[in-house]
Protein backbone atom coordinates (compact mmCIF):
# COMPACT_ATOMS: atom_id res chain seq x y z
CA UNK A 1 0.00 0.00 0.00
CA UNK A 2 2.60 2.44 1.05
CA UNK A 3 4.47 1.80 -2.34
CA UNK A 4 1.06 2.22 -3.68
CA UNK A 5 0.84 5.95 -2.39
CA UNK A 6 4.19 7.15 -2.99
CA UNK A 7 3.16 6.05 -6.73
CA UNK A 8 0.28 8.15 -6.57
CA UNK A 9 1.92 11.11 -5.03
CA UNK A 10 5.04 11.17 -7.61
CA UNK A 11 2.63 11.31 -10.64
CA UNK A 12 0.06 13.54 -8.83
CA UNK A 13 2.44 16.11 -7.98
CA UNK A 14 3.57 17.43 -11.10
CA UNK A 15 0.60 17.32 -12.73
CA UNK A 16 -0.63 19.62 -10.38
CA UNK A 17 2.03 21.61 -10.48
CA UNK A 18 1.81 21.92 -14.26
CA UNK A 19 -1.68 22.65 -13.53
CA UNK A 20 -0.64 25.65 -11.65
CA UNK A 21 2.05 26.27 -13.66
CA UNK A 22 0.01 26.66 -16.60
CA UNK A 23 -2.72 29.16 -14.61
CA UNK A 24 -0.19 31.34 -13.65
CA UNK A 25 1.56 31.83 -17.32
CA UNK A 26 -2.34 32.06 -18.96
CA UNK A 27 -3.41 34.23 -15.84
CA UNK A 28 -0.05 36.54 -16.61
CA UNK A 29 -1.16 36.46 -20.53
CA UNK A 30 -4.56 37.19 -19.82
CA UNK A 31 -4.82 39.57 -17.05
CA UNK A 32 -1.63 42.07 -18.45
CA UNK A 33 -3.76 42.89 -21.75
CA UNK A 34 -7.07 43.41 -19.61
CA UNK A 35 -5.31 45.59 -17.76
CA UNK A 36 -4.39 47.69 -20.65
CA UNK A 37 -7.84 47.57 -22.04
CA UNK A 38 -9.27 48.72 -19.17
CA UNK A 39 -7.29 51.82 -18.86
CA UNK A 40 -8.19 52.72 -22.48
CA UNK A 41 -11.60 52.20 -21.88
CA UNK A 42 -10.92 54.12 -18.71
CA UNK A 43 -9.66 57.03 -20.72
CA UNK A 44 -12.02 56.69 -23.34
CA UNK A 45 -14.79 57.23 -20.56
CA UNK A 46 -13.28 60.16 -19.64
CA UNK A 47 -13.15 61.59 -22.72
CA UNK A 48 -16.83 61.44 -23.46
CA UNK A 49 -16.98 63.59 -20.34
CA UNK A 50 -14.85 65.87 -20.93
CA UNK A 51 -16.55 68.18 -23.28
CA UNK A 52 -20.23 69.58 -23.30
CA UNK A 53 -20.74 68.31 -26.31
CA UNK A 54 -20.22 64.56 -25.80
CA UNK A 55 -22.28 65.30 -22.48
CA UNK A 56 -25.15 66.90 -25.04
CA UNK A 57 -25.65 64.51 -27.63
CA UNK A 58 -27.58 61.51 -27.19
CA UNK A 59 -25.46 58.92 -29.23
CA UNK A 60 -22.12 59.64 -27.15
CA UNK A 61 -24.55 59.24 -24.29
CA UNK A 62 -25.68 55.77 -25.61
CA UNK A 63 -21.74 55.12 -26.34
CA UNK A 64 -20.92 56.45 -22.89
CA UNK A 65 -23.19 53.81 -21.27
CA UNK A 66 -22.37 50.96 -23.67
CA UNK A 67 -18.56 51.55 -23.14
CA UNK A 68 -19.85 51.70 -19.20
CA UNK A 69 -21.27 48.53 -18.98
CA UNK A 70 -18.84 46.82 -21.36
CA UNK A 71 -15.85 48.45 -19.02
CA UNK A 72 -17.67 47.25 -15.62
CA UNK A 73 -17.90 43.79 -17.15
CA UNK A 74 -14.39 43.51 -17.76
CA UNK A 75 -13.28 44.56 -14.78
CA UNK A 76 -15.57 41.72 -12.97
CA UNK A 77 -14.28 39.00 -15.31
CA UNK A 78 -10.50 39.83 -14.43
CA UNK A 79 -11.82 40.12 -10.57
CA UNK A 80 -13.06 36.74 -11.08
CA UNK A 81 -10.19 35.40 -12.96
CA UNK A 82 -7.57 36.70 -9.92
CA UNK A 83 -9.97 35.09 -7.41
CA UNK A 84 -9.32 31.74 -10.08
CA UNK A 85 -5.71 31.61 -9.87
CA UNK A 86 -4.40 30.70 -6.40
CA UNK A 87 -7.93 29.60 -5.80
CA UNK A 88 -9.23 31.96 -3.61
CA UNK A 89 -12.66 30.34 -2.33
CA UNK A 90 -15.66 33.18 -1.38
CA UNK A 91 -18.48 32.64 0.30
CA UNK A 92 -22.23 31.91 -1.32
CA UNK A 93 -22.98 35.60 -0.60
CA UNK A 94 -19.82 37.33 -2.29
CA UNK A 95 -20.14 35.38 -5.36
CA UNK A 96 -23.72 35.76 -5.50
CA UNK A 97 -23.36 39.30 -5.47
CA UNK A 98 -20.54 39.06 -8.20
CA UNK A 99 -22.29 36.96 -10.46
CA UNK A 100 -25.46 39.08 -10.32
CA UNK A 101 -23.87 42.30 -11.12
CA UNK A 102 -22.37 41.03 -13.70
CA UNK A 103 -25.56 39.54 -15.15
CA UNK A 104 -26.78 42.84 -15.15
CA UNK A 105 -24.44 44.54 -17.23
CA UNK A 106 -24.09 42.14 -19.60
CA UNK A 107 -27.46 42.32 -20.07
CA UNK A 108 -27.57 45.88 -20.73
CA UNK A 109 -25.04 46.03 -23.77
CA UNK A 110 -26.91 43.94 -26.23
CA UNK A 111 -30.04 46.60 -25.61
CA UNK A 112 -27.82 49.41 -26.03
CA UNK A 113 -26.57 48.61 -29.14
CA UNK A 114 -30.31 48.29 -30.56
CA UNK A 115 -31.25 51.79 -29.31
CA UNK A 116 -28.18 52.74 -30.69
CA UNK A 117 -29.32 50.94 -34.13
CA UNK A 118 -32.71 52.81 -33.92
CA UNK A 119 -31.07 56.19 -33.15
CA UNK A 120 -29.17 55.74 -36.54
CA UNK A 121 -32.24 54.61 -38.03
CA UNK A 122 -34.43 57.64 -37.38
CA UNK A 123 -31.95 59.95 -37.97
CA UNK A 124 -31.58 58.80 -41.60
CA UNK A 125 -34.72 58.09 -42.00
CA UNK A 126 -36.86 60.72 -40.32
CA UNK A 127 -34.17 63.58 -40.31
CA UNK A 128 -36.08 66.15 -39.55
CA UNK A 129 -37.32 64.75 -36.59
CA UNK A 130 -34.72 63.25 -35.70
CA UNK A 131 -33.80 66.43 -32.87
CA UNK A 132 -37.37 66.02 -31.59
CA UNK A 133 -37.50 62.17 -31.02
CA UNK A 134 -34.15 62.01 -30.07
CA UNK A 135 -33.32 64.43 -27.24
CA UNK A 136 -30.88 64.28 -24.34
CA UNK A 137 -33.95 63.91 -21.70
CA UNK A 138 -35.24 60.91 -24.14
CA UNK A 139 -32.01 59.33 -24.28
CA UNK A 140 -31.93 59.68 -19.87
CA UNK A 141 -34.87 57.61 -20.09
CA UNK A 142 -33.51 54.92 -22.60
CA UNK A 143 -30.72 54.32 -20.41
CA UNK A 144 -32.61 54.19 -17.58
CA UNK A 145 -34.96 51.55 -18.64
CA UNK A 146 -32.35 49.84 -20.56
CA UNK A 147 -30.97 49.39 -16.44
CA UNK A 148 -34.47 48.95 -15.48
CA UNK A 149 -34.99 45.65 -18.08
CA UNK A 150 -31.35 44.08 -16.92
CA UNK A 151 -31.99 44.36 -13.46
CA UNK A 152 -35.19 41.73 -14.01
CA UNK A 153 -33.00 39.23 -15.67
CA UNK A 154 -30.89 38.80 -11.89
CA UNK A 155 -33.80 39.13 -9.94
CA UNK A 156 -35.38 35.94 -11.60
CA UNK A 157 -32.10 33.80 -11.09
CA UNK A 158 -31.49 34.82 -7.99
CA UNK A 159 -35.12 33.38 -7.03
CA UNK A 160 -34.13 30.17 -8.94
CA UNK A 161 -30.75 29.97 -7.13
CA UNK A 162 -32.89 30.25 -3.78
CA UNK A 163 -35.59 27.35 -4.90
CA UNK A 164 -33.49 25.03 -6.59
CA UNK A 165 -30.48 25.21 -5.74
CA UNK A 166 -28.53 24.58 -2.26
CA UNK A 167 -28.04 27.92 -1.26
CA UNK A 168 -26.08 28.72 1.91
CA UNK A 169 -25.24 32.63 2.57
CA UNK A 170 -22.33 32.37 4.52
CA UNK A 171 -21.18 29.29 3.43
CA UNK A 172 -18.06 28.78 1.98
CA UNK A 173 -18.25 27.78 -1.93
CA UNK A 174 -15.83 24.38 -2.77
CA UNK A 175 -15.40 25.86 -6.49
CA UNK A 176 -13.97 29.16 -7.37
CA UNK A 177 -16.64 32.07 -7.60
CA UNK A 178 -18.21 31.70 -11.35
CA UNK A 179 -21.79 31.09 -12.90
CA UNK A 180 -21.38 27.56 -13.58
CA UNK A 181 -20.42 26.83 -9.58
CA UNK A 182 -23.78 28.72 -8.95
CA UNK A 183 -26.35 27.48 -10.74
CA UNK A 184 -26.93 23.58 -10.89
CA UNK A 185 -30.62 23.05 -11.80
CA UNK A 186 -32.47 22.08 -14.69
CA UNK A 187 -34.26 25.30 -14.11
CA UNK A 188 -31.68 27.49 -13.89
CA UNK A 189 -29.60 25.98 -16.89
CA UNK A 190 -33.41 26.01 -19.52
CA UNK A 191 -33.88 29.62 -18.28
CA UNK A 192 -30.46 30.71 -18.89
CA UNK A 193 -30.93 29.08 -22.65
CA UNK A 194 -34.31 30.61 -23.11
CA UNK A 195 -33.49 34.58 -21.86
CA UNK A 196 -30.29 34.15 -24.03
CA UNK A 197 -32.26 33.36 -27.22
CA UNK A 198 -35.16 35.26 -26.56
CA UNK A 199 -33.30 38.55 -25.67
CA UNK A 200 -30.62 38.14 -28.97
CA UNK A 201 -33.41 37.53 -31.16
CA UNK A 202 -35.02 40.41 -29.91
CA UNK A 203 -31.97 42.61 -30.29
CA UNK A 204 -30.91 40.91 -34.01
CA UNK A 205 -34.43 41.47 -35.30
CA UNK A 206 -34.31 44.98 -34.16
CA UNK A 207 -30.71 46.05 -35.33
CA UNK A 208 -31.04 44.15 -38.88
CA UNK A 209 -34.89 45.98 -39.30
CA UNK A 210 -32.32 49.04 -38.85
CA UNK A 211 -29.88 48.14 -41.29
CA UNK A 212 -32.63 47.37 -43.53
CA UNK A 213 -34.28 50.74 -42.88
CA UNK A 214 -31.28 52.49 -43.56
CA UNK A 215 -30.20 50.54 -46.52
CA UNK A 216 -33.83 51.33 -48.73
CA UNK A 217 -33.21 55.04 -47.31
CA UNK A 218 -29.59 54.41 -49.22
CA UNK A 219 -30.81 53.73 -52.53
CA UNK A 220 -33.09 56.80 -52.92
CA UNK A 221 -31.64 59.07 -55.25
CA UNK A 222 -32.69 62.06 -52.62
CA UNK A 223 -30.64 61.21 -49.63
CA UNK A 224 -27.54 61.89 -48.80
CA UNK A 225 -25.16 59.44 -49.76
CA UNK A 226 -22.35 59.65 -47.33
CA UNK A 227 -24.71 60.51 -44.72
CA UNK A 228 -26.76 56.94 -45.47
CA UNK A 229 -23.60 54.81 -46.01
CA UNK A 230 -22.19 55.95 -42.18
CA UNK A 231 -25.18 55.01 -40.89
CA UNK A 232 -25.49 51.31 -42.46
CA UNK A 233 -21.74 50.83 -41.90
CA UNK A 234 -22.53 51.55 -37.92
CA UNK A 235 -25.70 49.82 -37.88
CA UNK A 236 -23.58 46.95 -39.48
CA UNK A 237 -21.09 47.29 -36.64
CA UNK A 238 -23.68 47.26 -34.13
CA UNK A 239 -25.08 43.81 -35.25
CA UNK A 240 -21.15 42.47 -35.45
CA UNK A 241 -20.61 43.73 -31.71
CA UNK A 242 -23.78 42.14 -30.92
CA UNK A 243 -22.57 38.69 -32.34
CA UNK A 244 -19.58 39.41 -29.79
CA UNK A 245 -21.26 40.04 -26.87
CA UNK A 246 -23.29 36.54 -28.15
CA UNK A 247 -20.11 34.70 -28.12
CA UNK A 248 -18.96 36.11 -24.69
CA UNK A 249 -23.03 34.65 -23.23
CA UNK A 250 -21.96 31.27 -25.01
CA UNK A 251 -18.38 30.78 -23.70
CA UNK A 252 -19.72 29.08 -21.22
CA UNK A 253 -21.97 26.80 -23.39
CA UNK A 254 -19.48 25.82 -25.75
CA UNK A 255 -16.79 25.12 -22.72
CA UNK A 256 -18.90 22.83 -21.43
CA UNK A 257 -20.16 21.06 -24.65
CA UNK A 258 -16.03 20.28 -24.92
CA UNK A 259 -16.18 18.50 -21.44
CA UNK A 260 -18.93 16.71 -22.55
CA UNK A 261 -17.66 15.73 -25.30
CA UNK A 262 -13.96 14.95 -25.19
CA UNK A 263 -11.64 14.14 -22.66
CA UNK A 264 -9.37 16.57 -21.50
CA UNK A 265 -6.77 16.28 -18.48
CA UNK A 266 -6.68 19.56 -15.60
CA UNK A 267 -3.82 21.30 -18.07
CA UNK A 268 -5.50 21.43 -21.49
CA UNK A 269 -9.16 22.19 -19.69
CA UNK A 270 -7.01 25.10 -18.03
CA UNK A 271 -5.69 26.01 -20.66
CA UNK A 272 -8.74 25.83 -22.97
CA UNK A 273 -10.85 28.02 -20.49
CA UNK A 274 -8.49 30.67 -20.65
CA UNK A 275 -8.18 30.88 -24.28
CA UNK A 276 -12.30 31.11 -24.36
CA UNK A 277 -11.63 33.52 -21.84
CA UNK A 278 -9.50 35.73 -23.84
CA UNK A 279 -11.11 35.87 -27.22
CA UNK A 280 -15.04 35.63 -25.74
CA UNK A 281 -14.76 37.45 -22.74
CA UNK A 282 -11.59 39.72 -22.70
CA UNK A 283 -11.25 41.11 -26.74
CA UNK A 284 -15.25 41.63 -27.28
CA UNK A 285 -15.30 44.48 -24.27
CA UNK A 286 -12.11 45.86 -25.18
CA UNK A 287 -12.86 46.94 -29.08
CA UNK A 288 -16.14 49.05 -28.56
CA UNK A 289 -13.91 52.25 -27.18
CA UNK A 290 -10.80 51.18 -29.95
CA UNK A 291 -13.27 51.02 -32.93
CA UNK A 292 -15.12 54.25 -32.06
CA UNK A 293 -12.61 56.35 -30.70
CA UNK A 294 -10.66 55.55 -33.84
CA UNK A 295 -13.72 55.46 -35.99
CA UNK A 296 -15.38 59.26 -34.64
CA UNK A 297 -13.98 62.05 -36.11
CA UNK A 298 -15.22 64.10 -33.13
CA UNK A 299 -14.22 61.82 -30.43
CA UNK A 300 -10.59 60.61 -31.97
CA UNK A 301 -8.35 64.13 -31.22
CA UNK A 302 -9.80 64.52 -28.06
CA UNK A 303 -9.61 60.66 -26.90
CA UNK A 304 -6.13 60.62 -28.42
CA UNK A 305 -5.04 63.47 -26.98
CA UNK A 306 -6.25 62.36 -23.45
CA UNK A 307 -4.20 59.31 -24.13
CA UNK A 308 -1.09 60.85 -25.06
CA UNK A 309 -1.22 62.76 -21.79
CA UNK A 310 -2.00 60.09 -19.29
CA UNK A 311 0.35 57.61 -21.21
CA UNK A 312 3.42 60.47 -20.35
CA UNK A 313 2.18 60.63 -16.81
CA UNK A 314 2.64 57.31 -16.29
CA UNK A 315 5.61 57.07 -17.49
CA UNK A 316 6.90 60.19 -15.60
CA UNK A 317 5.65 58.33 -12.36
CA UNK A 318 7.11 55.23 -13.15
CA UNK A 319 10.47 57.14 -13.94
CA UNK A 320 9.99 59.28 -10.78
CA UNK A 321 9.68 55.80 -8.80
């Protein structure tokens, strides 16, 4: 027996610290990037506040609270993913918490980007009252019940995580703080499925009757050409950012259809959840502020600008230090 367990231990051992091995190099790869993208996005956010313009115009108010939502979700997924690495077990109640936020403002970014779609939509189709339907107190009131609409989507899982599932507030949680250690039942997992594809469909149907809109609006021989052609190439962007944040709900999904599936060792299941982490979950919240501060004529001097300025800052610290 005791030849037996030495056995064990020599072959357990470096797997596991392989398994480590390998979080720490794919935490390193993933979190350094994230980090970066979150202090563009942080700069980018400023910038949309820094002039009364971008504070008076309803689609930089739409951006501001897409780029807010996509920023806050970012910053919980690398919160999560440090938690990950050493693991760092919460209890029931901090990860509950966690998870629920972040449900929320996930929720809210596919519904941005169709009022965003519709905001295009009437302006090149109804120009002229376009400044009538789409005011800054309008716009208050979109964002508000965009909040309003995500906030329902927690509230019903949290009930189901209550009812169905073994739910223990100061307990602590055996698995590291994620959806998937949350949620076990039926229930939970059909619900999940059915908001995700009810919601999507929603927001596709709405953002490609947009694109359509716009594109019929295109082809009259009265409108203005480069006007209409922005507008379809952003409405077009909107539905490709949707399929994005689509990926990032289905991460999960498709992680688990690989378990199911084939048969992975502790290393290459490590390894495969971070690379779903970094191209589903990291590099779909970091583009929205790249492709539109670029993208915006308005927005790119004073968002590069900004940049410039906080990037020599930093460095003056760091060369002060």
């Amino acid at each position: 027996m005791s030849n037996s367990t030495g056995q064990q231990i020599n072959i357990t051992t470096p797997d596991m610290f392989q398994v480590y091995l390998v979080k720490g190099l794919y935490g390193a790869f993933s979190v350094s990037p994230s980090f970066v993208f979150l202090y563009i996005n942080g700069i980018m956010l400023f910038t949309l506040r820094s002039k009364s313009v971008f504070r008076q115009t309803p689609r930089y108010l739409l951006l501001y609270n897409l780029l807010f939502a996509d920023t806050f979700q970012l910053a919980m997924g690398q919160l999560l993913l440090i938690l990950a690495l050493p693991p760092v077990f919460v209890t029931h109640y901090t990860c509950t918490i966690m998870v629920l936020l972040t449900v929320t403002v996930t929720a809210v970014s596919p519904l941005n980007l169709a009022v965003m779609s519709l905001e295009r939509y009437v302006a090149v189709c109804f120009p002229l009252r376009h400044s009538a339907i789409v005011t800054v107190n309008n716009t208050g009131v979109s964002i508000g019940l965009m909040w309003a609409l995500s906030s329902i989507d927690p509230l019903i899982r949290l009930i189901l995580l209550i009812l169905y599932d073994n739910f223990s507030v100061g307990e602590i949680m055996q698995r590291f703080c994620a959806m998937e250690a949350l949620f076990h039942s039926t229930v939970a997992h059909d619900y999940d499925k059915a908001f995700t594809a009810i919601s999507f469909t929603f927001v596709g149907i709405i953002i490609m009757c947009s694109y359509f809109g716009v594109m019929i609006v295109a082809r009259s021989a009265s409108s203005d050409k480069a006007s209409t052609t922005k507008a379809r190439n952003t409405v077009l962007l909107h539905m490709i950012q949707l399929l994005l944040c689509l990926s990032t709900t289905l991460a999960g999904l498709l992680l688990g259809y690989i378990d199911r599936f084939l048969t992975l060792n502790q290393t290459a299941r490590t390894v495969v959840s971070y690379i779903f982490f970094i191209c589903f979950v990291t590099l779909p919240r970091c583009l929205s502020s790249l492709i539109y501060g670029l993208r915006d004529q308005t927005i790119r001097l004073v968002f590069l600008h900004h940049l410039r300025c906080a990037l020599w800052t930093a460095i003056s610290l760091l060369w002060v230090c």
